[in-house]
Protein backbone atom coordinates (compact mmCIF):
# COMPACT_ATOMS: atom_id res chain seq x y z
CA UNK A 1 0.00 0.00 0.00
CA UNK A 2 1.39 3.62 -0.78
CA UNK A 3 0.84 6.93 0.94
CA UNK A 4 2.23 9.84 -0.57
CA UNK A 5 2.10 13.05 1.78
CA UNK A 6 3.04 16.75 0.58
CA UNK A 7 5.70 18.21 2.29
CA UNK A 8 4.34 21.57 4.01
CA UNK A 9 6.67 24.13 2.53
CA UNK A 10 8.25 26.83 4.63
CA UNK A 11 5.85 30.21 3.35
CA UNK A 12 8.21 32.82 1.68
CA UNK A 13 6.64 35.40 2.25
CA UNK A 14 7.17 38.56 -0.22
CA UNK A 15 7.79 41.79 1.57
CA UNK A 16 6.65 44.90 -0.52
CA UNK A 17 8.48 48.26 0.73
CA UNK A 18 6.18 51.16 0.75
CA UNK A 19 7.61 54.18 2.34
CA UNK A 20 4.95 56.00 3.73
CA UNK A 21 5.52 60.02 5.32
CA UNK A 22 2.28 61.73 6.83
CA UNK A 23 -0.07 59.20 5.13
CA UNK A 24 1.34 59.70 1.81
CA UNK A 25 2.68 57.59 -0.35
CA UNK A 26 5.76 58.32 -2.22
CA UNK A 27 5.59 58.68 -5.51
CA UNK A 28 7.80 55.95 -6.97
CA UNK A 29 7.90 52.56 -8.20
CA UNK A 30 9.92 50.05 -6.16
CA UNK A 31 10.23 46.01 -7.60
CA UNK A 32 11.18 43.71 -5.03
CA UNK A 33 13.54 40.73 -6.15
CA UNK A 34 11.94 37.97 -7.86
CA UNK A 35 10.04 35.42 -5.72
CA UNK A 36 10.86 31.92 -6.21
CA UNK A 37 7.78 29.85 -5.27
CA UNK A 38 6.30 26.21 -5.39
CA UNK A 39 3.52 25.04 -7.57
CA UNK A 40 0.27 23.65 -5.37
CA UNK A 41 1.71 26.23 -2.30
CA UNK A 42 -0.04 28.86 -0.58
CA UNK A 43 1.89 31.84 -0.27
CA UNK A 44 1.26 34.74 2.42
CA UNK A 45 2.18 38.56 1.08
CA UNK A 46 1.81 41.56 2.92
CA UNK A 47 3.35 45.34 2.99
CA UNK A 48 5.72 46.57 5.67
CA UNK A 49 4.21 48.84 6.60
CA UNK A 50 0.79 49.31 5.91
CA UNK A 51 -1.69 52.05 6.08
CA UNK A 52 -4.82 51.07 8.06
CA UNK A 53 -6.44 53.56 6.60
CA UNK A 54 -5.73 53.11 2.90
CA UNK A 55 -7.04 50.48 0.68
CA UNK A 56 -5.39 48.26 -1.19
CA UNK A 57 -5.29 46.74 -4.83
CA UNK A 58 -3.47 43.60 -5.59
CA UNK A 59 -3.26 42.70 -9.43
CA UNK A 60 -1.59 39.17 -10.19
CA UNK A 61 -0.88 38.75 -13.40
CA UNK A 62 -0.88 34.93 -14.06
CA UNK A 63 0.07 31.59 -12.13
CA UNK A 64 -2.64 31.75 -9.34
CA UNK A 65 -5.43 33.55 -7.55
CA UNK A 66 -5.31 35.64 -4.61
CA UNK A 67 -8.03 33.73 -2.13
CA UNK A 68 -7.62 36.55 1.03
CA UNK A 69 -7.04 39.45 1.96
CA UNK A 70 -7.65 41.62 -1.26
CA UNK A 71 -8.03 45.49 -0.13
CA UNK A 72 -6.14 44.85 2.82
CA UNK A 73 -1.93 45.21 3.29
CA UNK A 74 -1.84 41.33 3.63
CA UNK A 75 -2.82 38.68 1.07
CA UNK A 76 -2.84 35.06 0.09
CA UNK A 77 -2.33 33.41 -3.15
CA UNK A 78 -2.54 29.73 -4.22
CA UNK A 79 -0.34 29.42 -6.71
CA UNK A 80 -1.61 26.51 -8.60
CA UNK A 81 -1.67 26.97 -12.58
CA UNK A 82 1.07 27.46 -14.71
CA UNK A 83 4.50 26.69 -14.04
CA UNK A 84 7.71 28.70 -14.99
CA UNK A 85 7.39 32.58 -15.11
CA UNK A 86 7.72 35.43 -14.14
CA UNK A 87 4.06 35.68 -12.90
CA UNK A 88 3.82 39.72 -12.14
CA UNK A 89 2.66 40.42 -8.61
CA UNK A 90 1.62 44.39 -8.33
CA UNK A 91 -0.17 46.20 -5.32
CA UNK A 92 -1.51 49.67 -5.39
CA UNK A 93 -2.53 52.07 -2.55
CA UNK A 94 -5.28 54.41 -1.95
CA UNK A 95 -5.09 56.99 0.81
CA UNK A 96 -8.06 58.48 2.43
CA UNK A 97 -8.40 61.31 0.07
CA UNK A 98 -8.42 59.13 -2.77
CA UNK A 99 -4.97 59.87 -4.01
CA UNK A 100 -3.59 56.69 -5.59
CA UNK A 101 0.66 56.18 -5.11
CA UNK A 102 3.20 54.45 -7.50
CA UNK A 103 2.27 50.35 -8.19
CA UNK A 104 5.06 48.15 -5.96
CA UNK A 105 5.65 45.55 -7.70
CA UNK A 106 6.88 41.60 -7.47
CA UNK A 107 7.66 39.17 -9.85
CA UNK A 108 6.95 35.36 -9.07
CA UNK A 109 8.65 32.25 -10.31
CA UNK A 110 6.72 28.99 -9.95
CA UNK A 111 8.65 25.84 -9.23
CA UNK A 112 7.16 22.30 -10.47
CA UNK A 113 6.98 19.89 -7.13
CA UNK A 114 9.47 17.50 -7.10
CA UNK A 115 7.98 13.38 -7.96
CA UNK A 116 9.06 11.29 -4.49
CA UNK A 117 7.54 7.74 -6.36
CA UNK A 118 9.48 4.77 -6.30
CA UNK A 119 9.05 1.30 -5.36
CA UNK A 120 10.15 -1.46 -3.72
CA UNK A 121 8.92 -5.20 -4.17
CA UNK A 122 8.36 -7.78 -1.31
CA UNK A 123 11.57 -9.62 -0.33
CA UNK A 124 12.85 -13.01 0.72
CA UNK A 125 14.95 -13.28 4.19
CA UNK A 126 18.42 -12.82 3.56
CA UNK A 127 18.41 -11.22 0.08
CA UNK A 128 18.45 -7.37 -0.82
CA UNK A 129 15.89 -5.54 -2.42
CA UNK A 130 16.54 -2.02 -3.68
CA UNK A 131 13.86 0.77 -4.64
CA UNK A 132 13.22 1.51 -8.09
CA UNK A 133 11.61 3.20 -10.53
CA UNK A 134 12.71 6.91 -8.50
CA UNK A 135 11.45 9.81 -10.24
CA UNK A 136 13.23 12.27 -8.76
CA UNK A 137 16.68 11.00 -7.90
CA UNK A 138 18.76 12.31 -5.15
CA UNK A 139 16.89 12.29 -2.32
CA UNK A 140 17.69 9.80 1.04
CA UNK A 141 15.57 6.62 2.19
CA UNK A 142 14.19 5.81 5.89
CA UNK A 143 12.24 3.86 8.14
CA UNK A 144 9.16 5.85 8.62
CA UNK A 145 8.55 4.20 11.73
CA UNK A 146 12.01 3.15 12.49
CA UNK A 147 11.79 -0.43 13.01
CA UNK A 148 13.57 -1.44 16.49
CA UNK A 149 15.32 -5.24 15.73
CA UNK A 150 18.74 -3.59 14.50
CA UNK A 151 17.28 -3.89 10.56
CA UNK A 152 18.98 -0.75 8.78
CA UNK A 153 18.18 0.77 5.64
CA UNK A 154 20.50 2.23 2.59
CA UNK A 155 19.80 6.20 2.73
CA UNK A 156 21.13 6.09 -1.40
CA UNK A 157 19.28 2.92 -2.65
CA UNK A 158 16.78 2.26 -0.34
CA UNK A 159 18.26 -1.03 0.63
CA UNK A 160 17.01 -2.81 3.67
CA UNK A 161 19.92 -5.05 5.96
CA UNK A 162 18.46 -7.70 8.40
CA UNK A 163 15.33 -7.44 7.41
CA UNK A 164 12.80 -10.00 9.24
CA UNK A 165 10.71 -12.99 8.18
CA UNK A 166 7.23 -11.89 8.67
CA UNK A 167 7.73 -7.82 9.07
CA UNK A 168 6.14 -4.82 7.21
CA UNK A 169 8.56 -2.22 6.43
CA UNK A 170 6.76 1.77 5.87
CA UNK A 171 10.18 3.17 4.11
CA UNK A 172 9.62 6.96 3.13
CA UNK A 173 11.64 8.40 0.83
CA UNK A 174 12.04 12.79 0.88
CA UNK A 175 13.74 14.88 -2.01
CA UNK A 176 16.28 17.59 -2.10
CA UNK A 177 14.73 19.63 -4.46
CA UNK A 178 13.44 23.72 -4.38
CA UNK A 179 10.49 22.19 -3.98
CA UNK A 180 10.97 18.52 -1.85
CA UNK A 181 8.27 15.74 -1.99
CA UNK A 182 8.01 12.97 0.27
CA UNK A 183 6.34 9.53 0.06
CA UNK A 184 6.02 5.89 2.00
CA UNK A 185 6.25 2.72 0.44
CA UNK A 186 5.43 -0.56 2.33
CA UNK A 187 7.40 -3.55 1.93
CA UNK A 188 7.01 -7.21 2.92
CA UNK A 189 9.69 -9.81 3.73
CA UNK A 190 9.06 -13.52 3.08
CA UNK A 191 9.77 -16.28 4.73
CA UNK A 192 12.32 -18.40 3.02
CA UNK A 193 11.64 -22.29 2.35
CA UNK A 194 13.58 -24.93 4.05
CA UNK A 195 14.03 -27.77 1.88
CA UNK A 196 15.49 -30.06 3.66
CA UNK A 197 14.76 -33.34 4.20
CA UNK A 198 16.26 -37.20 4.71
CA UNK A 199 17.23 -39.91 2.22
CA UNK A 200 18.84 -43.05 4.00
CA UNK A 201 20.86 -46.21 2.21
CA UNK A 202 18.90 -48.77 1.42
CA UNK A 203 18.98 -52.05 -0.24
CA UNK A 204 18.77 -53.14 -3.70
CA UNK A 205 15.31 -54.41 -4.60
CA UNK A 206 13.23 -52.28 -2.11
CA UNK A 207 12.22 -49.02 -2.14
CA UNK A 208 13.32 -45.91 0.12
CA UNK A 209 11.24 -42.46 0.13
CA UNK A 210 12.42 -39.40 1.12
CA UNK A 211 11.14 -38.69 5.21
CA UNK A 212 11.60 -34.94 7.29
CA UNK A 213 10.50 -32.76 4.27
CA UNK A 214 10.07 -29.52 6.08
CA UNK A 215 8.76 -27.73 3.34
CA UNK A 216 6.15 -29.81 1.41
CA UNK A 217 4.91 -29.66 -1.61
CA UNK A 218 8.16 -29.50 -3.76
CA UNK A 219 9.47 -32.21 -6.30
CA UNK A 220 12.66 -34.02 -6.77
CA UNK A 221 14.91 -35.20 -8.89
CA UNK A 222 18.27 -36.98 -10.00
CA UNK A 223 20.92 -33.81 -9.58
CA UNK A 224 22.78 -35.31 -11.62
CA UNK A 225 20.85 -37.81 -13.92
CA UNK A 226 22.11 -41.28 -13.99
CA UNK A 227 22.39 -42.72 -17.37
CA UNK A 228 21.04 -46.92 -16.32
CA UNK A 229 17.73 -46.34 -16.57
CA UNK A 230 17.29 -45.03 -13.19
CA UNK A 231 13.64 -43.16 -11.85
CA UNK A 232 12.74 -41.33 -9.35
CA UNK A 233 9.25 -39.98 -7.90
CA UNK A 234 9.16 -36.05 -8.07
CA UNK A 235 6.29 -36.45 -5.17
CA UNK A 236 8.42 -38.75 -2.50
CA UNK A 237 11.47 -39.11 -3.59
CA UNK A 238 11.41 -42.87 -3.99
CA UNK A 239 14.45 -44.35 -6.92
CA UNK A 240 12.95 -47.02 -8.90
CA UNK A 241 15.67 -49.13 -10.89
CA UNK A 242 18.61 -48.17 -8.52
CA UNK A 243 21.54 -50.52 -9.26
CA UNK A 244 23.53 -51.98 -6.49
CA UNK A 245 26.93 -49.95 -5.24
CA UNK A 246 25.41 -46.77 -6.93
CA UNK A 247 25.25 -43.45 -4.84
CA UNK A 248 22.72 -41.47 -6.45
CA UNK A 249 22.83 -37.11 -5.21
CA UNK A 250 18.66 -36.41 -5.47
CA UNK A 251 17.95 -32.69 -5.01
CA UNK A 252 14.77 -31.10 -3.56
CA UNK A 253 13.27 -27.78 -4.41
CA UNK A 254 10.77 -25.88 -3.42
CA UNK A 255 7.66 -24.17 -4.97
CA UNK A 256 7.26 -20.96 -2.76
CA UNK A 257 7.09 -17.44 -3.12
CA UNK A 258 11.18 -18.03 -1.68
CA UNK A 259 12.03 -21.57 -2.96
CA UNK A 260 14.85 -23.42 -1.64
CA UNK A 261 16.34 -26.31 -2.77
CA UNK A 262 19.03 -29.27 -1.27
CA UNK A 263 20.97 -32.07 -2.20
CA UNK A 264 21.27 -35.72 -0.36
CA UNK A 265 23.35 -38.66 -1.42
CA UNK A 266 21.68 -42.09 -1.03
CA UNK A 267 23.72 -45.31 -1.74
CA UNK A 268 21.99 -48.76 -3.27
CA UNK A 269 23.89 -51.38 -0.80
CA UNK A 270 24.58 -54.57 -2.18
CA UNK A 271 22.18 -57.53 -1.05
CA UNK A 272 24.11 -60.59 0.72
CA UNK A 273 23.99 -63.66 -0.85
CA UNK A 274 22.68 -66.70 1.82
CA UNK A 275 23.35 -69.19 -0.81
CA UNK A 276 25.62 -72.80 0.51
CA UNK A 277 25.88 -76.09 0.23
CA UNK A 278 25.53 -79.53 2.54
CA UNK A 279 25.26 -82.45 0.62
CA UNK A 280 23.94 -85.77 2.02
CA UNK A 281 25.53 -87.98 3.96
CA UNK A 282 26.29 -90.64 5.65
CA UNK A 283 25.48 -91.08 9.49
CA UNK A 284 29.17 -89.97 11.17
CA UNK A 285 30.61 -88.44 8.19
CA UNK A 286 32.16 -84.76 7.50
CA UNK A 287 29.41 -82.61 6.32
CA UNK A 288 30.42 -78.89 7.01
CA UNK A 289 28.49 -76.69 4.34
CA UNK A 290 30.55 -74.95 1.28
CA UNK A 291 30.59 -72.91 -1.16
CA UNK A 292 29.28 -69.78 1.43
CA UNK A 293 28.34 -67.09 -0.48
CA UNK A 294 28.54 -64.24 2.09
CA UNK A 295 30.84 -65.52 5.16
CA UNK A 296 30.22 -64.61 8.14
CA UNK A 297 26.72 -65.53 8.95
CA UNK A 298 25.37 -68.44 11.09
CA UNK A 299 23.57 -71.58 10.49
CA UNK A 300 20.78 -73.34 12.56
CA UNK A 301 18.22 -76.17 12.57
CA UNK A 302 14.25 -74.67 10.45
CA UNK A 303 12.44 -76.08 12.13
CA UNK A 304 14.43 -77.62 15.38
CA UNK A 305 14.82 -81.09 15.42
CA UNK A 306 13.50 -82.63 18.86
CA UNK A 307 16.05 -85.64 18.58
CA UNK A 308 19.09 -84.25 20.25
CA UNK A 309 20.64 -83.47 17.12
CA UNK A 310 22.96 -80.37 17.04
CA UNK A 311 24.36 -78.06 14.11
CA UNK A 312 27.83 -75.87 13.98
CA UNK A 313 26.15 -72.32 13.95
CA UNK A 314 29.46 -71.68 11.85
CA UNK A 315 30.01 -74.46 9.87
CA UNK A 316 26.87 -75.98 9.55
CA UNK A 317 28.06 -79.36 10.37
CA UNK A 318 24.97 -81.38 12.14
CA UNK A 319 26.09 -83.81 14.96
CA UNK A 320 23.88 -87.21 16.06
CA UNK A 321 21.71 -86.84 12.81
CA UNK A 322 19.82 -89.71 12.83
CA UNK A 323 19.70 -92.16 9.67
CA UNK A 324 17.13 -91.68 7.61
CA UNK A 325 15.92 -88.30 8.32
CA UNK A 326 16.27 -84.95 6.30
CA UNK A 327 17.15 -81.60 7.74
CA UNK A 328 16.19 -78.02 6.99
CA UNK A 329 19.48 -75.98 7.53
CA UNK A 330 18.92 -71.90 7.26
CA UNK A 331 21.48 -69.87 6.80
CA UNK A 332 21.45 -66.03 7.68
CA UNK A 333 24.10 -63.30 6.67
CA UNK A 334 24.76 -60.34 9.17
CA UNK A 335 25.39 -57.31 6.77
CA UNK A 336 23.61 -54.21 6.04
CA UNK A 337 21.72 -56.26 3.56
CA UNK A 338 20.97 -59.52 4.99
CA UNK A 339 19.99 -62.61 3.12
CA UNK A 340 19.20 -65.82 4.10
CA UNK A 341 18.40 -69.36 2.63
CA UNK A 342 17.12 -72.60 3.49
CA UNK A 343 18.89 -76.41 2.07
CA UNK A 344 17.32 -79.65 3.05
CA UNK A 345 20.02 -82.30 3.78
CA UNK A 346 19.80 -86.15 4.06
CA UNK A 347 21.33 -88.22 6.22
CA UNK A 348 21.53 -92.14 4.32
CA UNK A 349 20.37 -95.07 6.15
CA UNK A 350 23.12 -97.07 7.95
CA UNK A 351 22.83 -100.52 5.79
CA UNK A 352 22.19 -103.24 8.13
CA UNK A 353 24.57 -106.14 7.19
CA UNK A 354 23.62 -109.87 8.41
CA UNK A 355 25.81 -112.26 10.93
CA UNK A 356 28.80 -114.25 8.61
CA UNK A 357 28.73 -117.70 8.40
CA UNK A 358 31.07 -119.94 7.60
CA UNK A 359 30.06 -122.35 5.52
């Protein structure tokens, strides 16, 4: 919203010698310097000094009209018409006995008002915003109230310093000119966006969203764009396609009046492999797994066996399987991305082998 006030200029007021002896008035012109005033002003005039008993005519020959005062030693004009000059300002007296002296005269310059416009745009927290658009350069900037959080304000360019989220700034700016001007401008400071938010590693073949967006309503993307086929959701943030041991930067922006934006790396971790081997065997015979994919992780009966039998959580080797019965042996990895897989394993029938006889 703009207010634009008039400044209330200092009245110059024209003095007008008459010389007056025994209430007479000398016979003589006298022309006072020229008058320098402002367009849209109200100027007092008045003689010094004046007969109360006389009468007065004032004459004015363009550039206003004389709204007071006529007859009298003491006048006013508006001067509101045409600007530039000289506009001829001439007073003549009449005594008592009707004897009229010499016409003093004044000549008037009128002054056009200086233009005090500019204008200033709502902000974002911590950027700069000058005023533009100034009509009538040279003049100084303020707080018109001065604001009382330490902001400050550029008395050249109108620039406002530590400006707050939230505020309303009334910044005046006054001219220099013969004829100054003066006028407010209000201006609003934004609240910037916070785009941050979370991406965590996750695991190939599942899916990962972005969380702790604290400025919804934004959209993201690959920052920059990976060339496998790789997608992700503007709306959540969720990579479709990610490959394996691939750290992907995904950058969020904002959509407000002050967007923001912010980058986070998210990494694709490998998946274990669970994958062994036990073959079957014979009752008492070595049967440690092999071929272990991913090291490390543990084996154990699925379900539990309720025979007594026992397995090597390391090596997977099952002691007191019984003859004749298969075993479900998991085995579970212990990394980021853990993995695990099942093997049935048999253990042969013992052969039963009859008495010898001799024959």
């Amino acid at each position: 919203m703009k207010t634009k006030t008039n400044n209330k200029f200092l009245k110059a007021v024209a003095v007008l010698a008459m010389f007056l002896v025994s209430n007479t008035i000398i016979a003589q012109t006298s022309t006072a310097p020229t008058q320098v005033v402002c367009i849209g002003s109200t100027e007092p005039y008045l003689l010094n000094p004046s007969n109360s008993t006389s009468t007065y005519q004032w004459v004015l020959s363009s550039g206003g009209i004389i709204t007071t005062g006529q007859g009298t030693g003491s006048i006013s004009i508006d001067w509101n018409m045409v600007v530039g000059g000289p506009h001829t300002l001439t007073v003549t007296e009449t005594d008592v006995n009707g004897c009229a002296g010499l016409p003093k005269i004044v000549d008037v310059t009128l002054n056009i008002l200086d233009d005090a416009s500019f204008i200033l745009t709502d902000f974002c927290e911590g950027s700069t915003n000058s005023a533009s658009g100034i009509i009538t350069s040279g003049g100084g900037f303020t707080f018109n109230p001065l604001p009382t959080a330490g902001e400050s304000i550029n008395a050249i360019t109108g620039e406002i310093t530590g400006g707050i989220a939230g505020n309303t700034y009334d910044v005046e700016y006054l001219t220099n000119g013969t004829c100054p001007q003066q006028s407010i401008e209000s201006v609003y400071v934004n609240a910037s966006d916070d785009a941050t938010f979370a991406l965590t590693d996750y695991c190939a073949g599942t899916a990962n969203s972005a969380s702790a967006i604290v400025t919804s309503g934004g959209s993201f993307s690959f920052n920059p764009i990976p060339t496998g086929g790789e997608l992700i959701d503007a709306v959540t943030g969720e990579i479709t396609g990610g490959i394996a041991g691939t750290t992907y930067n995904v950058e969020y922006i904002t959509n407000g009046v002050c967007p923001d934006n912010s980058i986070e790396t998210v990494t694709v971790n490998n998946l274990d492999d669970a994958s062994f081997t036990l073959t079957d065997h014979c009752v008492g015979s070595p049967n440690a797994a092999t071929a272990i994919a991913t090291a490390g992780g543990s084996f154990v009966f699925n379900p539990i066996p309720t025979g007594g039998e026992s397995i090597d959580p390391i090596t997977g080797e099952i002691t007191g399987g019984l003859s004749g019965i298969s075993y479900t042996v998991e085995y579970s990895t212990t990394g980021v991305c853990a993995d695990s897989q099942t093997q049935n394993v048999l253990i042969y029938t013992t052969p039963t082998t009859g008495p010898i006889f001799h024959n």
